[in-house]
Protein backbone atom coordinates (compact mmCIF):
# COMPACT_ATOMS: atom_id res chain seq x y z
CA UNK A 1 92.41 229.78 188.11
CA UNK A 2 91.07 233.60 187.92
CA UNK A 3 87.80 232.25 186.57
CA UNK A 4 87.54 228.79 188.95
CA UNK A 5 84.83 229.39 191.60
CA UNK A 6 86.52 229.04 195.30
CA UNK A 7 84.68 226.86 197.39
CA UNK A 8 85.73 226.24 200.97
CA UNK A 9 84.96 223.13 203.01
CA UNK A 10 85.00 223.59 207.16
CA UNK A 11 85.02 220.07 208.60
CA UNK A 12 86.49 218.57 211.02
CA UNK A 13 86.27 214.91 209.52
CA UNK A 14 89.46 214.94 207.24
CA UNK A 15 88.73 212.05 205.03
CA UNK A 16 85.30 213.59 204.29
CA UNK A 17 86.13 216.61 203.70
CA UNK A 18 89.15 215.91 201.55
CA UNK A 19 86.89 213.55 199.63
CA UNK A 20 84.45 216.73 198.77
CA UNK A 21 87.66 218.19 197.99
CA UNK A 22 88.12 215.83 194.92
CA UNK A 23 84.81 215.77 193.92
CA UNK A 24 84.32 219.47 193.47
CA UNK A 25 87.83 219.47 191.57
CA UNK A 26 86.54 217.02 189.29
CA UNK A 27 83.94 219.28 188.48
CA UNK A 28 86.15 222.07 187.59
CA UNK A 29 86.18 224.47 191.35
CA UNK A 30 88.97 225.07 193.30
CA UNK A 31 88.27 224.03 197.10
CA UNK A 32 90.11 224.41 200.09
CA UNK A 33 89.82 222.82 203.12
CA UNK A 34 89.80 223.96 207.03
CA UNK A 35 89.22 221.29 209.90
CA UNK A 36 88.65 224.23 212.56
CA UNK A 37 87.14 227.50 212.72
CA UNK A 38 90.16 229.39 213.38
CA UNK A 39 91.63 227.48 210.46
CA UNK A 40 88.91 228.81 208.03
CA UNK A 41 89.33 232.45 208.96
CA UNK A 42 92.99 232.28 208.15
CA UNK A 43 91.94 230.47 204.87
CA UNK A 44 89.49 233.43 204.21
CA UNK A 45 91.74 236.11 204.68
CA UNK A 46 94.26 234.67 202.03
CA UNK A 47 91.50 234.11 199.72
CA UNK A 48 88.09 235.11 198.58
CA UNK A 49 85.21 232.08 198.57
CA UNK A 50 82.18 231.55 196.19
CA UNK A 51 80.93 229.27 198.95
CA UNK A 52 81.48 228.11 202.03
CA UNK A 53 79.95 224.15 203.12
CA UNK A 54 80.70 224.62 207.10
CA UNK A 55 80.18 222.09 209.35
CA UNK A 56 77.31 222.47 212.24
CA UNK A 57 79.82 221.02 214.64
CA UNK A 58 83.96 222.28 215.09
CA UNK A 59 86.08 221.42 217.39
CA UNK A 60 86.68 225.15 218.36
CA UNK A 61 83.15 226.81 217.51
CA UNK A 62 79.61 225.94 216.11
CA UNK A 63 79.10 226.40 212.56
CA UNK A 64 76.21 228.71 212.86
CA UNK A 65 78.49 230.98 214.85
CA UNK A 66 81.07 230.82 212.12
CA UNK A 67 78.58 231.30 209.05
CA UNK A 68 77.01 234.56 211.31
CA UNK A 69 80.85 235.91 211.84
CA UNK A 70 81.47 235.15 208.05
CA UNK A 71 78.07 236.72 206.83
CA UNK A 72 79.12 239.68 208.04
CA UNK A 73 82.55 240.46 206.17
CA UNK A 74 81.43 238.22 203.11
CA UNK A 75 77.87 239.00 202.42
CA UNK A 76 78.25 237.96 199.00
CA UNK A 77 79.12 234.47 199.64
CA UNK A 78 77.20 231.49 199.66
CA UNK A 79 76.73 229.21 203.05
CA UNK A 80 75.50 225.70 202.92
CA UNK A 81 75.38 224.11 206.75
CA UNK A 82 75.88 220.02 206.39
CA UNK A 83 75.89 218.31 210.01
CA UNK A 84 75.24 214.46 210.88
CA UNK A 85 72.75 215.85 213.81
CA UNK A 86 69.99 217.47 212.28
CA UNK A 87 67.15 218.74 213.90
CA UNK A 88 64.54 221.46 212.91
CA UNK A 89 65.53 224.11 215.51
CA UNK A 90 68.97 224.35 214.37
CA UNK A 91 67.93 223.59 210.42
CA UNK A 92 65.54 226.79 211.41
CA UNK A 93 68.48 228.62 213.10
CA UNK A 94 70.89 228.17 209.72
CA UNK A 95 68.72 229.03 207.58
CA UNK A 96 67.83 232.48 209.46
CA UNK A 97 71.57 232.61 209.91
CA UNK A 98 71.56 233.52 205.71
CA UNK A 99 72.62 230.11 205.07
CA UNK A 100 71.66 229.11 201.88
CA UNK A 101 70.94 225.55 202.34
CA UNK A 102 71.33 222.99 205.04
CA UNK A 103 72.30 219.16 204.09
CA UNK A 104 72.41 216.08 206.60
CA UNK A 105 75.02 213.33 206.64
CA UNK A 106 75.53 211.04 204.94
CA UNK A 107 74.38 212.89 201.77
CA UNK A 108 74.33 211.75 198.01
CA UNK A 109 77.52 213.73 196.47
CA UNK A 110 74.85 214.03 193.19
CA UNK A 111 72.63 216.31 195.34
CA UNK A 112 76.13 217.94 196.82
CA UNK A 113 76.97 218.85 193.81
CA UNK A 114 73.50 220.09 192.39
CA UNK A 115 73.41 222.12 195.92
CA UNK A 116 76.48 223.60 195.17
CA UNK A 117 75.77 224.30 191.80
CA UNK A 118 72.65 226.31 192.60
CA UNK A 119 74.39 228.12 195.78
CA UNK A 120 76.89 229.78 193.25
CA UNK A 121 74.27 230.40 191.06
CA UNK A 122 72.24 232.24 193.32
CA UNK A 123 75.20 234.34 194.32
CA UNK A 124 75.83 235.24 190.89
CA UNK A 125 72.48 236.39 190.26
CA UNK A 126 72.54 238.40 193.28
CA UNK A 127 75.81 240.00 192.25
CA UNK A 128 74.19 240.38 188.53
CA UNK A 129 71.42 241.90 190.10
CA UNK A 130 73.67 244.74 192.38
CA UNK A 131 75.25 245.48 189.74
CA UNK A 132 72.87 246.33 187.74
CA UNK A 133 70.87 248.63 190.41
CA UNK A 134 74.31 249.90 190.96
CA UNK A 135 74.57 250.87 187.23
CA UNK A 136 70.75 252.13 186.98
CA UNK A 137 71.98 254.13 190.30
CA UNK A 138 75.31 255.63 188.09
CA UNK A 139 72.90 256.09 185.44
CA UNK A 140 70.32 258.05 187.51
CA UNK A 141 73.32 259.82 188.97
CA UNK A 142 74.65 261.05 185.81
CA UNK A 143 71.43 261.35 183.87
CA UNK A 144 70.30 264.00 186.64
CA UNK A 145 73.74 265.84 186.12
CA UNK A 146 73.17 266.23 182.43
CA UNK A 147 69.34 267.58 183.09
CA UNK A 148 70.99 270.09 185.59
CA UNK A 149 72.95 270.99 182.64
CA UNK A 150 70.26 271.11 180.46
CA UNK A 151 68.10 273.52 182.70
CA UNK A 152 71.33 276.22 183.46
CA UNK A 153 72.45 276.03 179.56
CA UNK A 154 69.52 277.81 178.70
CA UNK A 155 69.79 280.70 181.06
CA UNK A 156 73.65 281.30 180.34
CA UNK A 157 74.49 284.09 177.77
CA UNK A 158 77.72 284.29 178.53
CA UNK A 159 80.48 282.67 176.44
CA UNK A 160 82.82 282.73 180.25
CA UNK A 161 80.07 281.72 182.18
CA UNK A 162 79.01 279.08 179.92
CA UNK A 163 82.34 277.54 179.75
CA UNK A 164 82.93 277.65 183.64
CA UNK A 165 79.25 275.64 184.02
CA UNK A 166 80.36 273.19 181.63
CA UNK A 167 83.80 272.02 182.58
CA UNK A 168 82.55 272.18 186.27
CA UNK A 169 79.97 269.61 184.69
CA UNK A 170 82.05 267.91 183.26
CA UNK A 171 84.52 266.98 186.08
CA UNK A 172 81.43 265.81 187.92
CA UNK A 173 79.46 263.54 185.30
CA UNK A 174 83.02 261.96 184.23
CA UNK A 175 84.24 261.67 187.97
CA UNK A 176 87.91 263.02 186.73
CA UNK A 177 89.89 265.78 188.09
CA UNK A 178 90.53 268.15 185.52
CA UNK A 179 88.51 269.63 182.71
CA UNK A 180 89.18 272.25 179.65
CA UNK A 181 87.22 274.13 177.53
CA UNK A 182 88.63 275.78 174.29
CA UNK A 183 86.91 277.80 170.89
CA UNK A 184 88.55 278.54 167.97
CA UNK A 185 89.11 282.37 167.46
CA UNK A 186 88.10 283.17 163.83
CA UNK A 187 90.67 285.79 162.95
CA UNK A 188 94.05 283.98 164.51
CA UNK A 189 92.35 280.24 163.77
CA UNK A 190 93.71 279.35 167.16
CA UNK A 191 92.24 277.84 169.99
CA UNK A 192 91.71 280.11 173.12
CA UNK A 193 91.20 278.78 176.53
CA UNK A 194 87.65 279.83 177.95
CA UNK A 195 87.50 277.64 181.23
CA UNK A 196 89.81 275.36 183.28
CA UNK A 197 88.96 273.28 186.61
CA UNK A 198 90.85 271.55 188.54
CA UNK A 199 94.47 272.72 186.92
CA UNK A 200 95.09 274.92 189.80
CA UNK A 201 97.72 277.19 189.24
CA UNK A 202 99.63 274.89 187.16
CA UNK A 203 100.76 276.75 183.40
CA UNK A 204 98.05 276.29 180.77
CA UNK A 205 98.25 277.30 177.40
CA UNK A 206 95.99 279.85 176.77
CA UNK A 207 96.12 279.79 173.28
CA UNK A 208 97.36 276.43 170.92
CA UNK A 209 97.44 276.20 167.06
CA UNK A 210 95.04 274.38 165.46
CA UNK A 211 96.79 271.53 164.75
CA UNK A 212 99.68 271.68 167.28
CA UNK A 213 99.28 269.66 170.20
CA UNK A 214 96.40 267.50 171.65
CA UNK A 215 93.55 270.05 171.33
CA UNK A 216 94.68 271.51 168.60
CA UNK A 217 95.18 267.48 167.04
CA UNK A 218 91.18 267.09 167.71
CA UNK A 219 90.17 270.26 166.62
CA UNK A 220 91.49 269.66 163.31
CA UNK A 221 90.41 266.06 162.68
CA UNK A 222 86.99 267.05 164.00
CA UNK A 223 86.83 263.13 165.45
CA UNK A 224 86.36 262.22 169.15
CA UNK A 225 89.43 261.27 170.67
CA UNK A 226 89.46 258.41 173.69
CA UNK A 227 93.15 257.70 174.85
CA UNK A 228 93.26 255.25 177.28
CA UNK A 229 97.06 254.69 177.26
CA UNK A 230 99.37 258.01 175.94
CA UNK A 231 102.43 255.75 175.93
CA UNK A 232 100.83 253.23 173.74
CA UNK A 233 98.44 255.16 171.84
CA UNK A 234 100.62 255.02 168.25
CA UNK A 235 98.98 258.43 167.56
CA UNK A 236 101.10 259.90 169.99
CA UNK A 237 104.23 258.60 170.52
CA UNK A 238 106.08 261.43 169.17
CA UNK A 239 104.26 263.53 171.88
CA UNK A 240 105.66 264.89 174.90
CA UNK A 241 105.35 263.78 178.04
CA UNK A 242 103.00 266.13 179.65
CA UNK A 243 103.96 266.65 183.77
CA UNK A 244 100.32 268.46 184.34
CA UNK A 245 98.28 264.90 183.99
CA UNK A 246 98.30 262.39 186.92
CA UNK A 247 97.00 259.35 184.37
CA UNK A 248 97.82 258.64 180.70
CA UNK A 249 94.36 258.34 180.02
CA UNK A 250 91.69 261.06 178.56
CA UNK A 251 89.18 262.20 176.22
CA UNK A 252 89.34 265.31 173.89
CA UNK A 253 85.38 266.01 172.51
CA UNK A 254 85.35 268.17 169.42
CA UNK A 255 82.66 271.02 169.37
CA UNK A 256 81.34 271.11 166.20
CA UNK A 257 78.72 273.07 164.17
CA UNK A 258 77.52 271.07 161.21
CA UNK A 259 80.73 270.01 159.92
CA UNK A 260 82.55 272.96 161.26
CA UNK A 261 84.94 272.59 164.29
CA UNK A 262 84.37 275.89 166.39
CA UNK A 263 85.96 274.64 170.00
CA UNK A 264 87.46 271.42 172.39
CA UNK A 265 85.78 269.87 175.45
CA UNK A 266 88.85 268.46 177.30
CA UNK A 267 88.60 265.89 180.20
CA UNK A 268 91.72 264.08 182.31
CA UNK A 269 92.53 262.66 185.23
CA UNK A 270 89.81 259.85 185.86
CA UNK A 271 89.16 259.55 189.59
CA UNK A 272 88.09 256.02 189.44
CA UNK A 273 90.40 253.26 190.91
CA UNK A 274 90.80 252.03 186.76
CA UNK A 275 91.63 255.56 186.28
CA UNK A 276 90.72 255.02 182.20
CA UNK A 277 88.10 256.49 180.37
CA UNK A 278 85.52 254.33 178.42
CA UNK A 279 83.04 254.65 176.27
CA UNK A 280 80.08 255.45 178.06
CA UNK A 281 82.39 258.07 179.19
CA UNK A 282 82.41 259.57 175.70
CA UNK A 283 78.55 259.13 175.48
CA UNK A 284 78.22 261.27 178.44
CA UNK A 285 80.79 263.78 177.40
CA UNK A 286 79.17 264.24 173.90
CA UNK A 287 75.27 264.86 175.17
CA UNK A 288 77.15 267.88 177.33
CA UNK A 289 78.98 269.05 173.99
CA UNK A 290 75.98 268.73 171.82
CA UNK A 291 74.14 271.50 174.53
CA UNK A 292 77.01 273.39 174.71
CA UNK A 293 77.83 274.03 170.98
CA UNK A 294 73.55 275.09 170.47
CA UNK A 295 74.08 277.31 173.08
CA UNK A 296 77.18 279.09 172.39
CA UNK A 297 75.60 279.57 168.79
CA UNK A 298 72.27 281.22 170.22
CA UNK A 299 74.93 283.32 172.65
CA UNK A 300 77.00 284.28 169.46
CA UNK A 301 73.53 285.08 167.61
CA UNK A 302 72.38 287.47 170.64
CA UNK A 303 75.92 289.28 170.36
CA UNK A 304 76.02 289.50 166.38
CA UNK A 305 72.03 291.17 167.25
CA UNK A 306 73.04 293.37 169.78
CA UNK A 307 75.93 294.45 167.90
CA UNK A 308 74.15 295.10 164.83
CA UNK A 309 71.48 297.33 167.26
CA UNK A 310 74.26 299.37 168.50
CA UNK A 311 76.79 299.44 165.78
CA UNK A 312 77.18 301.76 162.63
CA UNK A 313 76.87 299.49 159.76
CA UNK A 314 79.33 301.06 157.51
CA UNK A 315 82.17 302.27 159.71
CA UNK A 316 82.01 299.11 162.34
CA UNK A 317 82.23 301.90 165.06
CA UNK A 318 78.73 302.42 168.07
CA UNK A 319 75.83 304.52 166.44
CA UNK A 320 74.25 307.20 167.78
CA UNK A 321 71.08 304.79 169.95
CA UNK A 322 74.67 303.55 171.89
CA UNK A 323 76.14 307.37 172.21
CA UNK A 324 72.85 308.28 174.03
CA UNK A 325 73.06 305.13 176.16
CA UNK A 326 76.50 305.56 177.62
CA UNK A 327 76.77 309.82 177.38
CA UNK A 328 73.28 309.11 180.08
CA UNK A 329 75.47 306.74 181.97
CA UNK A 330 78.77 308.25 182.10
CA UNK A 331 77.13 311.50 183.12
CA UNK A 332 75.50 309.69 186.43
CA UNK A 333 79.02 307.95 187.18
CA UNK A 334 80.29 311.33 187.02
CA UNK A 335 77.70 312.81 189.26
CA UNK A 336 77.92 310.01 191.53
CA UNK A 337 81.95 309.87 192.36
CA UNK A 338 82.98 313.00 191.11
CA UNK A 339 85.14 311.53 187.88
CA UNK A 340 85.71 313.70 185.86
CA UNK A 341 84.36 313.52 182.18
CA UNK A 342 84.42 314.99 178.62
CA UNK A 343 83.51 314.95 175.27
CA UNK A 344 85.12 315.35 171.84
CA UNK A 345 82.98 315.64 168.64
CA UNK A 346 84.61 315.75 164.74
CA UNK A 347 83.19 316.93 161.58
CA UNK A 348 85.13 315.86 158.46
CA UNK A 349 85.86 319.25 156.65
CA UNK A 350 84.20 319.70 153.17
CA UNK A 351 82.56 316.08 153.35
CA UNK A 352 80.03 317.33 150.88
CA UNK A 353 82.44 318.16 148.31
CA UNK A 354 84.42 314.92 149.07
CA UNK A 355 81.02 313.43 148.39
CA UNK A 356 80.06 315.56 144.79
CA UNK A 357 83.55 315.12 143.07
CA UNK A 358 84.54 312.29 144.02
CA UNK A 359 81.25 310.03 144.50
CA UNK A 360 79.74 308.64 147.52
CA UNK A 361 82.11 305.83 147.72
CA UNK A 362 85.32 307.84 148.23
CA UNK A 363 82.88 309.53 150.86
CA UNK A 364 82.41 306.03 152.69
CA UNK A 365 85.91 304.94 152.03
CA UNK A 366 86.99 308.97 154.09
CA UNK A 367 83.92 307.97 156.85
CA UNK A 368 86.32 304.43 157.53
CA UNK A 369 89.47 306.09 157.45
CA UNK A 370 88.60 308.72 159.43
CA UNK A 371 87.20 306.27 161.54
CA UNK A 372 90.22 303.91 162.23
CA UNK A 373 92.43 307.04 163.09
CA UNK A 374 90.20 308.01 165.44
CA UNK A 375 89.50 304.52 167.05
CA UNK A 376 93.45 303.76 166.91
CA UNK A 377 94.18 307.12 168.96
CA UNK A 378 91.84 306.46 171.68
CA UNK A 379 92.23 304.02 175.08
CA UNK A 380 90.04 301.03 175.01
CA UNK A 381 87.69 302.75 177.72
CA UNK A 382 86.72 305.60 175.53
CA UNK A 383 83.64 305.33 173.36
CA UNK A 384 83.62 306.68 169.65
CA UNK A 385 80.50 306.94 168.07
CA UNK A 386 79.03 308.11 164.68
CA UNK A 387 76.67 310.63 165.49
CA UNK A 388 75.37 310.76 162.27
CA UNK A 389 76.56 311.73 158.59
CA UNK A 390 80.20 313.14 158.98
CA UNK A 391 80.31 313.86 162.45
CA UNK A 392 81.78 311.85 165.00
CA UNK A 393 81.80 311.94 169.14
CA UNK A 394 83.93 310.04 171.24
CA UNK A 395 83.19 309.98 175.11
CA UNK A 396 86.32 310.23 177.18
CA UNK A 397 85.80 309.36 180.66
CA UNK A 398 88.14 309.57 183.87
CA UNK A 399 89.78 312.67 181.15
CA UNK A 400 89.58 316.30 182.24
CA UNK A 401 89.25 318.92 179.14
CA UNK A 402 92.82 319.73 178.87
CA UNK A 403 94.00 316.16 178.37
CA UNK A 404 90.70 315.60 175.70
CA UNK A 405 92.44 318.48 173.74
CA UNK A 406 95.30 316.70 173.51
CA UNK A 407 93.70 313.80 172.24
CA UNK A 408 91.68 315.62 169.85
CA UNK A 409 94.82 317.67 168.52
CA UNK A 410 96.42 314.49 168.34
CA UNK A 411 93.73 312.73 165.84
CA UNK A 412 93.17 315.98 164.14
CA UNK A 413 96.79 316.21 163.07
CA UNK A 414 97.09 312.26 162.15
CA UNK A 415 94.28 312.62 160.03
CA UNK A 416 95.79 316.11 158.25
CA UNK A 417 98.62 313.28 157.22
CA UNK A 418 97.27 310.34 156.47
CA UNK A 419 96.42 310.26 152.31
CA UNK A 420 93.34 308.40 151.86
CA UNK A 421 93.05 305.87 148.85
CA UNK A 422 90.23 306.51 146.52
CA UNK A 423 89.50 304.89 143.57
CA UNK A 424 88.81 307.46 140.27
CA UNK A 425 87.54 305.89 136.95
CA UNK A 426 89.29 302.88 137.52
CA UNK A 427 92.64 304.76 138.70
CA UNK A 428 93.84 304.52 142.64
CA UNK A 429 94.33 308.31 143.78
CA UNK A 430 95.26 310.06 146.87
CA UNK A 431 93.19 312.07 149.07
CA UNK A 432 93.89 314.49 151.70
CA UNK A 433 91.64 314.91 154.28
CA UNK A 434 91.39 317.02 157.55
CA UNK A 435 88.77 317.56 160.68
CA UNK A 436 87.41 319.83 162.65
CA UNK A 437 86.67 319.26 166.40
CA UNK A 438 85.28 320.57 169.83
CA UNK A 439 85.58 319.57 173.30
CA UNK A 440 84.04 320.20 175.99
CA UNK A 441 84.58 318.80 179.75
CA UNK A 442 81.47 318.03 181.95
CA UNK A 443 80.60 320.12 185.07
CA UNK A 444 78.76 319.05 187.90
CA UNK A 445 75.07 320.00 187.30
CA UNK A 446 74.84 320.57 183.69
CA UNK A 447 71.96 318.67 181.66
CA UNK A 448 73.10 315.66 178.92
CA UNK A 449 71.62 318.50 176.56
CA UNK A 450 73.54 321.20 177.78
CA UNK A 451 76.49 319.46 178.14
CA UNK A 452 76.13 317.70 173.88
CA UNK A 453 75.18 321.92 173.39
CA UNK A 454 78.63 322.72 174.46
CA UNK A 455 80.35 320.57 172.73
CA UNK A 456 78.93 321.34 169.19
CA UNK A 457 78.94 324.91 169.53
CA UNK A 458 83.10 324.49 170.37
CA UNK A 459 82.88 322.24 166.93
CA UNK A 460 81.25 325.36 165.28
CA UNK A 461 83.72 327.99 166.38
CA UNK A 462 86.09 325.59 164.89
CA UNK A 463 84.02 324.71 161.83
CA UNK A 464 83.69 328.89 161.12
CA UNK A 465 87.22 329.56 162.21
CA UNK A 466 88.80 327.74 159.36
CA UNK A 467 88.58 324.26 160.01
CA UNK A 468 91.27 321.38 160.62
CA UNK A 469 91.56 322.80 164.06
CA UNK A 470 90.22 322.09 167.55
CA UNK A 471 88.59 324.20 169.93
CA UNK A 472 87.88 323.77 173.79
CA UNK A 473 85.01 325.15 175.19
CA UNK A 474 85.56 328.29 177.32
């Protein structure tokens, strides 16, 4: 019955039209039949019709008036006008009417049936043919989404900003709801939430084990992953049921560099009235992630670059280029709204001799050490730098003098007790260590030379007042 084609016959001759009735059964459609006008709108709201063969002449209403009426909440069906009074004006008047064809009584049921058989024919072709523009239209629709993404990818450096484009992307070329982006993190192996849309302020986990979970499933199969059914899916029925998701449908799109898995794309919630993803979905979904994972590996390459430009190579900590970057722009913040600012600088005590007895790897192994205790005694908006060979600065600001000095005592002191681990003709020994410092709090005024001047002569008074001690600048 669901793949019958519904014809309906409007006539007011009942043996006729019950004879049609047979014939059109007997060559496999299912017809119903109306003997009024009124009659075939009540059979037309029950049902939808392939065709429609209406009489010119009912007893309540013309057929022409009928097939205009009709035309206009069914424009895909198919009208065929049959009278037993032809003339030309009103064969003229059906056929501007959108009827497809117009037959006189008494007619050969062979050409009925040919008629018929064309009519639905027609109508298929013109539904074939709307569908199609109405896929080329989806098509053009989506196709100009994923060149929008292609143009913005480019310009995004970013990992945040990159992930907020994409999911927002996403949402749209998919027409779903809700939309997750996720990268591994290479020193926990876990996957960290970048970007979310459409979850509101519903819980999301910001972090999930690779592995664990439906992300973390995908990120460690590396495979694409199209669930149309959760409950039925065997994969998951073990899984539990997750409140957040409106469907049970979604796709999970692995990120992947070569063979390596370095994030998720996650899309759920289809919009559409089937409200199941498909595989033109995935298509889709996968020419986003393919963009996505090239640029989030030209983003990571411009970080690992400018890290390496600002970054001391063998203690991990900012070089001197970067100290002279931020001293110039900490010094204009503190000019500008009167923060206050300041300035410690270290020298590792005897680094020389460090250096002659023990060799210039215990030397780089003191430079780390020394290094870490400093970094681990700071906040995270202070900036230590090497300034080059032994010495070390670190720019404090927001921190008046008196509060640097207690910094600087305390990183002094830790250092006096840490024992550093060297390694001596094969043999692990201990080494004791201990640093010298300065600080020196900026004034209103004073020069970036004149203020770097201050601090190293407070290092010096230290340096030639016995070391492992700090001095503030007076």
């Amino acid at each position: 019955m669901e793949n019958m084609k519904s014809i309906l016959i409007v006539d007011d001759d009942k043996l006729l039209s019950d004879s049609l009735k047979l014939v059109l059964a007997e060559e496999g459609y299912h017809a119903v039949v109306a003997h009024s006008g009124e009659a075939a709108v009540e059979a037309a709201k029950k049902e939808g019709f392939n065709v429609m063969v209406l009489d010119l002449m009912l007893p309540d209403m013309s057929g022409i008036e009928l097939l205009r009426m009709f035309n206009k909440k069914y424009p895909e069906t198919g009208f065929i006008i049959c009278t037993g009074f032809a003339s030309l004006p009103t064969a003229i008047e059906a056929l501007k009417a959108a009827a497809y064809d117009y037959i006189i009584k008494p007619f050969n049921v062979d050409h009925f049936k040919l008629v018929i058989e064309r009519c639905i024919n027609k109508q298929e072709l013109i539904a074939n043919n709307k569908y199609l523009f109405e896929r080329l239209e989806r098509e053009k629709y989506k196709l100009e989404i994923i060149l929008d993404v292609y143009n913005e990818i480019a310009a995004i450096y970013d990992l945040d900003d990159l992930a907020d484009m994409v999911t927002g992307k996403a949402v749209q070329l998919l027409e779903a709801e809700k939309a997750s982006l996720m990268l591994i993190d290479d020193e926990s192996k876990e996957l960290v939430l970048k970007s979310a849309k459409g979850l509101g302020k519903e819980k999301v986990s910001l972090r999930t084990k690779v592995g664990e979970l439906i992300s973390g499933w995908v990120a460690q199969q590396g495979e694409v992953l199209l669930v149309r059914d959760i409950d039925e899916d065997p994969r998951f029925r073990s899984y539990p049921k997750n409140k957040r998701y409106k469907t049970r449908s979604f796709i999970s799109v692995p990120l992947k560099v070569e063979k390596k898995v370095i994030g998720v794309l996650n899309v759920t919630d289809k919009l559409s009235a089937a409200k199941i993803f498909n595989e033109e979905d995935i298509r889709y979904l996968s020419l986003i992630a393919y963009h996505t994972v090239a640029q989030i590996e030209n983003i990571r390459l411009c970080e690992r670059l400018a890290s390496i430009a600002v970054t001391d190579p063998l203690t991990g900590m900012f070089n001197h280029r970067y100290f002279q970057e931020q001293i110039s722009l900490e010094i204009m913040r503190s000019q500008r709204y009167g923060h206050t600012l300041s300035l410690i600088m270290f020298d590792i005590d005897h680094f020389k001799e460090i250096n002659d007895k023990n060799g210039h790897l215990a030397g780089d192994r003191v430079l780390k050490q020394a290094a870490n205790i400093m970094r681990d005694n700071i906040r995270h908006v202070d900036i230590l730098c090497r300034y080059g060979g032994d010495e070390f600065v670190i720019i404090l600001p927001n921190t008046d003098m008196e509060g640097s000095l207690v910094v600087a005592e305390k990183i002094r002191k830790t250092v006096e007790e840490q024992e550093i681990k060297i390694e001596e003709e094969g043999k692990e020994k201990s080494l004791k260590v201990t640093v010298s410092g300065g600080v020196a709090g900026y004034r209103d005024g004073l020069s970036k030379a004149d203020f770097l001047n201050r601090v190293d002569a407070t290092l010096y008074k230290s340096k030639v007042g016995g070391r492992n001690m700090v001095t503030g600048y007076k």
